[in-house]
Protein backbone atom coordinates (compact mmCIF):
# COMPACT_ATOMS: atom_id res chain seq x y z
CA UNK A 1 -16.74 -21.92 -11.73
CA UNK A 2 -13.33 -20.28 -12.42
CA UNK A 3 -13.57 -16.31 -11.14
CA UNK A 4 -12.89 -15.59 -15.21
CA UNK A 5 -16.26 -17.48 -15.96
CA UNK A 6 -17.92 -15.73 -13.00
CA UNK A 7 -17.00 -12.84 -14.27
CA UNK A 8 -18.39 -13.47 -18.08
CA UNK A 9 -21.44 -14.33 -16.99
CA UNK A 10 -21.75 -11.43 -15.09
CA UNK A 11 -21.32 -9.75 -17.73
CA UNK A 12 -23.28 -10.85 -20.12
CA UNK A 13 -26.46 -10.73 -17.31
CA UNK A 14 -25.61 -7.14 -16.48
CA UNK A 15 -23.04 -5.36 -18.83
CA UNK A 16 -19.96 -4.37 -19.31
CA UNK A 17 -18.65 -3.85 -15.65
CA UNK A 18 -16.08 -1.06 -14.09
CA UNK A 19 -12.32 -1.53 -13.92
CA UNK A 20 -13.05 -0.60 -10.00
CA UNK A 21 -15.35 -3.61 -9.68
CA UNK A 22 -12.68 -6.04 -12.21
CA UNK A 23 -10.21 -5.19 -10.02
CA UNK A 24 -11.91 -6.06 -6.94
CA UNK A 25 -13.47 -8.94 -7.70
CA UNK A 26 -9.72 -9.95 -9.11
CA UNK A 27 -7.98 -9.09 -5.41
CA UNK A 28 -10.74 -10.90 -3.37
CA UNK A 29 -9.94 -14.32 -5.12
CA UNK A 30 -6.13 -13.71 -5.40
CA UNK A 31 -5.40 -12.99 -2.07
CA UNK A 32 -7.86 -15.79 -0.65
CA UNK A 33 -5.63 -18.05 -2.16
CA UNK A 34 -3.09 -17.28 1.03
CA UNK A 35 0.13 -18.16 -1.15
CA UNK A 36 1.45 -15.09 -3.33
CA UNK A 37 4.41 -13.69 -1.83
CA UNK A 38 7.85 -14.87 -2.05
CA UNK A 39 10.20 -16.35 -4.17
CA UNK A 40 7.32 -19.24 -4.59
CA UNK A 41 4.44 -16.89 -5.08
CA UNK A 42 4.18 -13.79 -7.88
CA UNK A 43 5.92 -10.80 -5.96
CA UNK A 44 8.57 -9.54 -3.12
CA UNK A 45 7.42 -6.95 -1.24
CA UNK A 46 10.34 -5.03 0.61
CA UNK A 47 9.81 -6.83 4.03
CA UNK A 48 10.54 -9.68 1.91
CA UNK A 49 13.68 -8.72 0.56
CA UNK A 50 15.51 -7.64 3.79
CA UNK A 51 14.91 -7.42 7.29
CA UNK A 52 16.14 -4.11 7.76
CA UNK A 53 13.18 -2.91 6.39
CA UNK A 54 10.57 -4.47 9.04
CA UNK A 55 13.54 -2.80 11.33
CA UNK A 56 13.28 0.70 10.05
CA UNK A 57 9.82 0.42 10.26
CA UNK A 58 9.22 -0.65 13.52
CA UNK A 59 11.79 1.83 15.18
CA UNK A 60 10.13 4.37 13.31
CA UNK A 61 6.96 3.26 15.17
CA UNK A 62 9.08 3.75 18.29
CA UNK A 63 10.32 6.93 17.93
CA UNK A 64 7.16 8.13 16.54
CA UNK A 65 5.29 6.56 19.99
CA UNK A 66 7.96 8.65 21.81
CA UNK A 67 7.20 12.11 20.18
CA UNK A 68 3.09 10.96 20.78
CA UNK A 69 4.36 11.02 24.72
CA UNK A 70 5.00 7.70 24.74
CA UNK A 71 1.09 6.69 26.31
CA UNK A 72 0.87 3.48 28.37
CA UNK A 73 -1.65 1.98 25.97
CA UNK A 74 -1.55 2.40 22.23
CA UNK A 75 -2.67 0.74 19.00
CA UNK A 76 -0.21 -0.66 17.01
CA UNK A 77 -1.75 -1.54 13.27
CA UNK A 78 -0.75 -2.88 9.91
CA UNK A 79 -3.15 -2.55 6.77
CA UNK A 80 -2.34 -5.22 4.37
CA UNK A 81 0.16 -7.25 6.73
CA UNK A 82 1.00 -10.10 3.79
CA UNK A 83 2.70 -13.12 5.65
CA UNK A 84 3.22 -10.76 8.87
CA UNK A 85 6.94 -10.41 8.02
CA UNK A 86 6.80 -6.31 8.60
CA UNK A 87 5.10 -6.51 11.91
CA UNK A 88 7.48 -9.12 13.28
CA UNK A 89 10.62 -7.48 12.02
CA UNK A 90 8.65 -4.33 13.16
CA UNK A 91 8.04 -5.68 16.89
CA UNK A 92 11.20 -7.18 17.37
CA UNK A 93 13.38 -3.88 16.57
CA UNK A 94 11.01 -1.57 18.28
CA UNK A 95 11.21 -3.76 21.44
CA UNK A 96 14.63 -2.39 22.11
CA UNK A 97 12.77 0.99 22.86
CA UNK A 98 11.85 0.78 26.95
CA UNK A 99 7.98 0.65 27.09
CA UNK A 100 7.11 0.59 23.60
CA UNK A 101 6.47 -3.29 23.59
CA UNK A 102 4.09 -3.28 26.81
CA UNK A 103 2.33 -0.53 25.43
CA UNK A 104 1.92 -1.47 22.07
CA UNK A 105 -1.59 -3.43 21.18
CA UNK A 106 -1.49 -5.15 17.70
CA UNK A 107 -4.27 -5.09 15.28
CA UNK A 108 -3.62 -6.37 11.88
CA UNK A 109 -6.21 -5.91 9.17
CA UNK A 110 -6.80 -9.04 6.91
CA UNK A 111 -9.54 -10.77 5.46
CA UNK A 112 -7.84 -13.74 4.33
CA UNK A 113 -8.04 -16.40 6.26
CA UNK A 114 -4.94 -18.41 4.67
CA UNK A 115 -2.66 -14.93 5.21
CA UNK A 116 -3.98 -14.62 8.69
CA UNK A 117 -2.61 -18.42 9.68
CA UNK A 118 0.88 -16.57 8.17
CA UNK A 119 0.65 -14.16 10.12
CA UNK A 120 0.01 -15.75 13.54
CA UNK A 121 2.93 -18.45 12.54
CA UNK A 122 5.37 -14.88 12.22
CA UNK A 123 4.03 -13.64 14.74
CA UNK A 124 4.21 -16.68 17.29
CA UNK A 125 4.02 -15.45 21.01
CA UNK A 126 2.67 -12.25 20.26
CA UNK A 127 -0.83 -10.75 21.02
CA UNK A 128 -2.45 -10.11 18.13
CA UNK A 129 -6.25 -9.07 17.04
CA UNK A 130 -7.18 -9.62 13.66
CA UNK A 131 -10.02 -7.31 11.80
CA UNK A 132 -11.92 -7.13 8.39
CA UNK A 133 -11.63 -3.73 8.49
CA UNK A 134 -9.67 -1.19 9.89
CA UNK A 135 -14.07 0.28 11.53
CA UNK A 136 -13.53 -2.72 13.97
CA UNK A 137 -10.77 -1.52 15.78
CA UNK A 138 -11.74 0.47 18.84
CA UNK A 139 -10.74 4.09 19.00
CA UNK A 140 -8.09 5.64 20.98
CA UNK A 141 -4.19 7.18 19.76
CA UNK A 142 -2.86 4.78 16.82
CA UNK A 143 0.16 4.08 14.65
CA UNK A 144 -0.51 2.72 11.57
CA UNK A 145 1.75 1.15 8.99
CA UNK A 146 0.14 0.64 5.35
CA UNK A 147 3.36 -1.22 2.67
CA UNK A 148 2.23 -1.77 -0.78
CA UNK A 149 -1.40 -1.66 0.81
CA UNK A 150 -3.47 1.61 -1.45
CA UNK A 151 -2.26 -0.09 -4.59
CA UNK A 152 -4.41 -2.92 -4.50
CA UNK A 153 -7.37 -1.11 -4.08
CA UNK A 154 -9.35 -0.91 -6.97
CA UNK A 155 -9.24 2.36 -9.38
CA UNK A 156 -12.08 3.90 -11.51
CA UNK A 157 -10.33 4.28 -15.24
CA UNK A 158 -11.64 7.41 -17.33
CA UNK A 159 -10.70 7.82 -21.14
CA UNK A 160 -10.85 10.97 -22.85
CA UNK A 161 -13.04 11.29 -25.64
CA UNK A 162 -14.79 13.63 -28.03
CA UNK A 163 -17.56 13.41 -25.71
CA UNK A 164 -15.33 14.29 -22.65
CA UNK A 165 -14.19 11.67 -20.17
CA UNK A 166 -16.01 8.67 -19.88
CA UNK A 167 -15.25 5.37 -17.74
CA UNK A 168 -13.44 2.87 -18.93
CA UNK A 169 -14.90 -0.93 -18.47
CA UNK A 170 -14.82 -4.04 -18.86
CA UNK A 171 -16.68 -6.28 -21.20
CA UNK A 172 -16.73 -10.08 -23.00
CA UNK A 173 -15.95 -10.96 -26.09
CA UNK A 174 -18.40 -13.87 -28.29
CA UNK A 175 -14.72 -16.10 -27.51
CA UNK A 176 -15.08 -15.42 -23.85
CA UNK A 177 -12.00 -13.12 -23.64
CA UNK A 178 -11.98 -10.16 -21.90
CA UNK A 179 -11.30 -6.76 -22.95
CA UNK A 180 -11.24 -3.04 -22.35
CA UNK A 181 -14.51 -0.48 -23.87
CA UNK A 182 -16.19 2.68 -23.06
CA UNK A 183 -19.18 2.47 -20.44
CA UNK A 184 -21.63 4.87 -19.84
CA UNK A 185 -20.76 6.76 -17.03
CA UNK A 186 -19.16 10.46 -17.43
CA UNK A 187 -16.59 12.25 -15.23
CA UNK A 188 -17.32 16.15 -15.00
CA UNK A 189 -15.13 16.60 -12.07
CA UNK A 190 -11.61 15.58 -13.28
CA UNK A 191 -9.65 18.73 -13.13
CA UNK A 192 -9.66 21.00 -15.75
CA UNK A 193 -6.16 20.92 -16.04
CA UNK A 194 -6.07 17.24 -17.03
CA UNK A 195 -8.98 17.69 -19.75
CA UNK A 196 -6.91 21.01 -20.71
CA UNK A 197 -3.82 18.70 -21.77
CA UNK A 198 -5.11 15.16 -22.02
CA UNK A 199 -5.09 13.83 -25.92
CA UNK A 200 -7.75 11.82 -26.99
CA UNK A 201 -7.44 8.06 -25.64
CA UNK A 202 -5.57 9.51 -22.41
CA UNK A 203 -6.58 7.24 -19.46
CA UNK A 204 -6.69 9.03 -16.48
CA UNK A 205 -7.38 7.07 -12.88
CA UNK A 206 -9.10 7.86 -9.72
CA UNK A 207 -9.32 5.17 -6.38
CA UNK A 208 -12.21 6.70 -4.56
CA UNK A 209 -11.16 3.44 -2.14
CA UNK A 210 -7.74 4.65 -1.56
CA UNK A 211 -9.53 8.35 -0.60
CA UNK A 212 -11.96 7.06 1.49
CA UNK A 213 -9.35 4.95 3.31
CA UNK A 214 -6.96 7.97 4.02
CA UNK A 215 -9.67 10.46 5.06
CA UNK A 216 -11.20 7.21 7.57
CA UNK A 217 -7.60 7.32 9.08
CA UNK A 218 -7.24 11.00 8.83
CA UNK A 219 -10.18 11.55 10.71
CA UNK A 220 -9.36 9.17 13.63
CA UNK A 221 -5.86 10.42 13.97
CA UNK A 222 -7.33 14.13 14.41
CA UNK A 223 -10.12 12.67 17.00
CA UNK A 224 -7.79 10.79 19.06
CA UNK A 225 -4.16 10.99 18.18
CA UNK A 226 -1.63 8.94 16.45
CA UNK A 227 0.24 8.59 13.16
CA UNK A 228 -0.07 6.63 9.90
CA UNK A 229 2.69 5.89 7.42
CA UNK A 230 2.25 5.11 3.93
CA UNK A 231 4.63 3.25 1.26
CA UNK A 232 3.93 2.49 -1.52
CA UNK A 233 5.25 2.99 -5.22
CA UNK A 234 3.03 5.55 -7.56
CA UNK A 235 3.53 9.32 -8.47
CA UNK A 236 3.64 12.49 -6.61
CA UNK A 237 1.80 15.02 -8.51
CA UNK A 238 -1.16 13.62 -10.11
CA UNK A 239 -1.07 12.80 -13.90
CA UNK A 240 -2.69 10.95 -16.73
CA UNK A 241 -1.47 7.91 -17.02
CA UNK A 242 -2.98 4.14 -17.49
CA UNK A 243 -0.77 2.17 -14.69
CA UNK A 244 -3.05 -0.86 -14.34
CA UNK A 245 -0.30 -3.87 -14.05
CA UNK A 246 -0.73 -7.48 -13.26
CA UNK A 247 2.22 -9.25 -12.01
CA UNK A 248 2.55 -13.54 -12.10
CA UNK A 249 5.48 -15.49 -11.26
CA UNK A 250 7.56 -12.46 -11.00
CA UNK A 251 6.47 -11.52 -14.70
CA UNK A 252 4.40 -9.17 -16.06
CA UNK A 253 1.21 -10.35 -17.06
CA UNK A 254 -2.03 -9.25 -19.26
CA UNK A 255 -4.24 -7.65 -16.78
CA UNK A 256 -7.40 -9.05 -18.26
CA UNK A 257 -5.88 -12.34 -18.27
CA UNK A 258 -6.39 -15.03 -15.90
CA UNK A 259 -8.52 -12.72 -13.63
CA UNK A 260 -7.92 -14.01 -9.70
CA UNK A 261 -4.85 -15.50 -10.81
CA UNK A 262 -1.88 -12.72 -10.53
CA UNK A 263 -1.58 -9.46 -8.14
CA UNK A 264 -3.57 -6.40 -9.97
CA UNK A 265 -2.20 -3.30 -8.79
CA UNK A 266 -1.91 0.23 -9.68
CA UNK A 267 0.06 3.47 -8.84
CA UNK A 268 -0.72 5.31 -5.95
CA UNK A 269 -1.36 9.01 -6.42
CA UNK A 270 0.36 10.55 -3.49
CA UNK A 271 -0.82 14.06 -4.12
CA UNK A 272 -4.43 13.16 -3.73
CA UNK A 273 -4.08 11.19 -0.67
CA UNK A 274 -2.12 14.06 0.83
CA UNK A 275 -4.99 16.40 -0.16
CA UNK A 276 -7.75 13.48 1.70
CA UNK A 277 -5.54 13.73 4.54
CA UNK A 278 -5.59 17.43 4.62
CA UNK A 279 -9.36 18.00 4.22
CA UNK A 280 -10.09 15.77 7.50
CA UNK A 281 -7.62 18.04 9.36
CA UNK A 282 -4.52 15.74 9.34
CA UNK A 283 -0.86 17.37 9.03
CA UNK A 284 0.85 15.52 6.31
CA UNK A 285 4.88 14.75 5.63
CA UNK A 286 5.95 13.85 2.35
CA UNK A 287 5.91 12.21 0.36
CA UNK A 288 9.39 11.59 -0.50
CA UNK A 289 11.17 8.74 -2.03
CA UNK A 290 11.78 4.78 -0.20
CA UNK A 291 15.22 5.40 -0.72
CA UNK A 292 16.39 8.48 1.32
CA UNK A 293 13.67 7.87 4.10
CA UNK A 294 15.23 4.51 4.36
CA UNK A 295 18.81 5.94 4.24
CA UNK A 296 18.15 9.10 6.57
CA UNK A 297 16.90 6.40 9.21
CA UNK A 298 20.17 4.37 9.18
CA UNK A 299 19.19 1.43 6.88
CA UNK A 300 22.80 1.04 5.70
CA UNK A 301 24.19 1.13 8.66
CA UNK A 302 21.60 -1.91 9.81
CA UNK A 303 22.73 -3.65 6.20
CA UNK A 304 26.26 -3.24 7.90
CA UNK A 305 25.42 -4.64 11.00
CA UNK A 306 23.83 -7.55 9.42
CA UNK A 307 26.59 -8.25 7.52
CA UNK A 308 29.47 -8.29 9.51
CA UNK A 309 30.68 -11.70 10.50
CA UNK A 310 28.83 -13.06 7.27
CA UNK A 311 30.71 -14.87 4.94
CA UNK A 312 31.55 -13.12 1.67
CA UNK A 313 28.84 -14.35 -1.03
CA UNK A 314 26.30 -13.85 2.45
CA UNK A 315 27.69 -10.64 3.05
CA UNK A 316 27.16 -9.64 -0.37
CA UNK A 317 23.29 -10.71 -0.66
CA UNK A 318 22.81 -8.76 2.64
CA UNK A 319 24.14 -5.91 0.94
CA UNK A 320 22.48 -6.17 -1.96
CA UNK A 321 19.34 -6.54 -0.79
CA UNK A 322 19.48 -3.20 1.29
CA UNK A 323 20.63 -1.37 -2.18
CA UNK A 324 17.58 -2.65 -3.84
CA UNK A 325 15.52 -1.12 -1.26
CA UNK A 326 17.26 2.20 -1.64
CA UNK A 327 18.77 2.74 -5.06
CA UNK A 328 17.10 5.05 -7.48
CA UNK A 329 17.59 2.11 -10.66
CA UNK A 330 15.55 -0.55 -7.47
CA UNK A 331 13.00 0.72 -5.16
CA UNK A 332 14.36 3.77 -4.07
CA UNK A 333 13.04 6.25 -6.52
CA UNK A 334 9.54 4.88 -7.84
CA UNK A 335 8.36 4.06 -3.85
CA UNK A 336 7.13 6.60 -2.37
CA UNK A 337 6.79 6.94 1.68
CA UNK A 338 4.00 9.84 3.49
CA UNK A 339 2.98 10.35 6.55
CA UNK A 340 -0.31 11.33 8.17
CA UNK A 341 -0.73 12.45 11.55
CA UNK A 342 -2.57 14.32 14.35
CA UNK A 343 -2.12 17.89 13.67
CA UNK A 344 -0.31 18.13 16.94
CA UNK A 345 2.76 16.04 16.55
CA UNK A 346 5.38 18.95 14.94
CA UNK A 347 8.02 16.14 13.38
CA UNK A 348 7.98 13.04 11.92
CA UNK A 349 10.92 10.74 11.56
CA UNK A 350 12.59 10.44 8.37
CA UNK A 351 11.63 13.33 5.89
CA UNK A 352 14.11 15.93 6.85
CA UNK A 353 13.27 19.02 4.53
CA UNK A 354 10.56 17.43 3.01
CA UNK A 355 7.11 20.04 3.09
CA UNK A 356 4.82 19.24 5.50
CA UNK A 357 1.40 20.93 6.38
């Protein structure tokens, strides 16, 4: 059966079901398929679009190792590595950095088997263990890299109502269509603040995933050292706001429709996993936009490099790629990038004034 009919039976066994479990029932079959990214597939992610990126990335990594006293052994991991274009772009920059690439041990977190053969084929010649989850991966100091990773994990979806806020879910129609309604279950801990101003109908989200992710991290970065960087596009301050989105063939799509068949994502909210982070003891930079971490680590200046010698119309695609990354109308504005780390390191590449604590 299709994952659509799965789901309708489901449904009409058991219920209406949660956004939470729609969603992930929606990313396990979509990203199984192995062949989503890319001009072919639905989406670009940044890695995608230029290799500066992967390059910023990975001599952030670097100097990041550096200011963790450079250890002889370290684990270098990626949560959500797509087709392994980061990490390769990643390893080959950071290699330039004496030590880094002897010391580095790569562990990238996939369950797909299809985007795992990807990844070896980018990442040719390179050691690499592959996990399920990020609980297999033996302890001891890390850097970890998460792009466009926390918004694919599912979010709970609360409405407000007369009644207060109650979950959104997901339910069947007699036609077999799917559609949004109320479920059962109540929220009495959404802050006050957002029942205070929230009209009725206001969708508010939580991603208990996405918290129990960051404080997992949090609290192995505190144990045994290390630093985790997040980017990813979503909103600083938490807000009410529905941002469920499906994306297909580089189109928006009906997020009920054609469940397994286009990426389901929604905004990250930075403020709470800054606040996870925090409780588990981790100091936290950021967040602050894509664009002027990008810039403030030289990414034009790599565009430049790239560039030169190019012919004109390459020249200008190289170019153009690095100002989607950074310009507030592209990328630049509505991606955010944090950082997590053990509460020892003092700096962290790329934020500048940005608050930390």
């Amino acid at each position: 059966m299709s994952l659509a009919e799965t789901l309708i039976e489901r449904i009409r066994r058991e219920g209406p079901i949660s956004v939470a479990d729609y969603i992930e029932a929606c990313a396990n079959a979509y990203y199984a398929t192995g062949d989503v990214f890319g001009a072919g597939g639905d989406f670009i992610t940044a890695p995608e679009i230029s290799q500066a990126f992967g390059e910023i990335v990975g001599l952030w990594c670097a100097v990041t190792w550096q200011a963790l006293g450079a250890p002889k052994t370290f684990r270098l991991i990626e949560c959500g590595p797509g087709r392994g274009t980061l990490m390769a772009d990643a390893v080959r920059a950071a290699a330039r950095v004496p030590g880094f690439a002897d010391a580095a041990r790569i562990h990238l977190v996939e369950r797909s088997p299809k985007l795992r053969e990807k990844q070896r084929a980018a990442l040719k010649g390179a050691l690499v263990t592959w996990h399920d989850d990020i609980e297999e991966i033996p302890a001891g100091l890390a850097i970890i890299v998460a792009n466009e990773f926390l918004d694919a994990l599912p979010v709970r979806q609360w409405e407000k109502t007369e009644r207060g806020w109650i979950e959104r879910a997901v339910d069947a129609a007699a036609d077999g269509t799917l559609h949004f309604t109320l479920g059962k279950s109540r929220d009495l801990d959404i802050p006050l603040t957002m029942s205070a101003d929230a009209a009725p109908g206001a969708i508010f989200e939580t991603s208990p995933a996405s918290l129990d992710w960051t404080r997992r991290l949090a609290a192995r970065l505190t144990e045994h050292g290390g630093a985790a960087l997040v980017i990813d596009y979503g909103h600083t301050k938490t807000a009410v706001g529905d941002t469920l989105q499906a994306v297909k063939a580089h189109r928006y799509h009906g997020p009920l429709a054609d469940p397994g068949e286009a990426d389901l994502t929604a905004h990250v909210d930075f403020e709470a996993v800054a606040t996870a982070a925090r409780e588990m003891g981790a100091k936290v930079f950021g967040p602050t936009p894509q664009g002027a971490w990008l810039t403030r680590l030289g990414i034009t200046v790599r565009g430049a490099q790239l560039a030169a010698g190019k012919d004109e119309a390459q020249a200008k695609e190289i170019r153009g790629a690095v100002q989607r990354l950074i310009a507030p109308e592209g990328m630049g504005l509505l991606f955010k990038v944090l950082a997590f780390t053990n509460p020892a390191l003092e700096a962290c590449e790329g934020f500048g004034e940005d608050a930390s604590s």
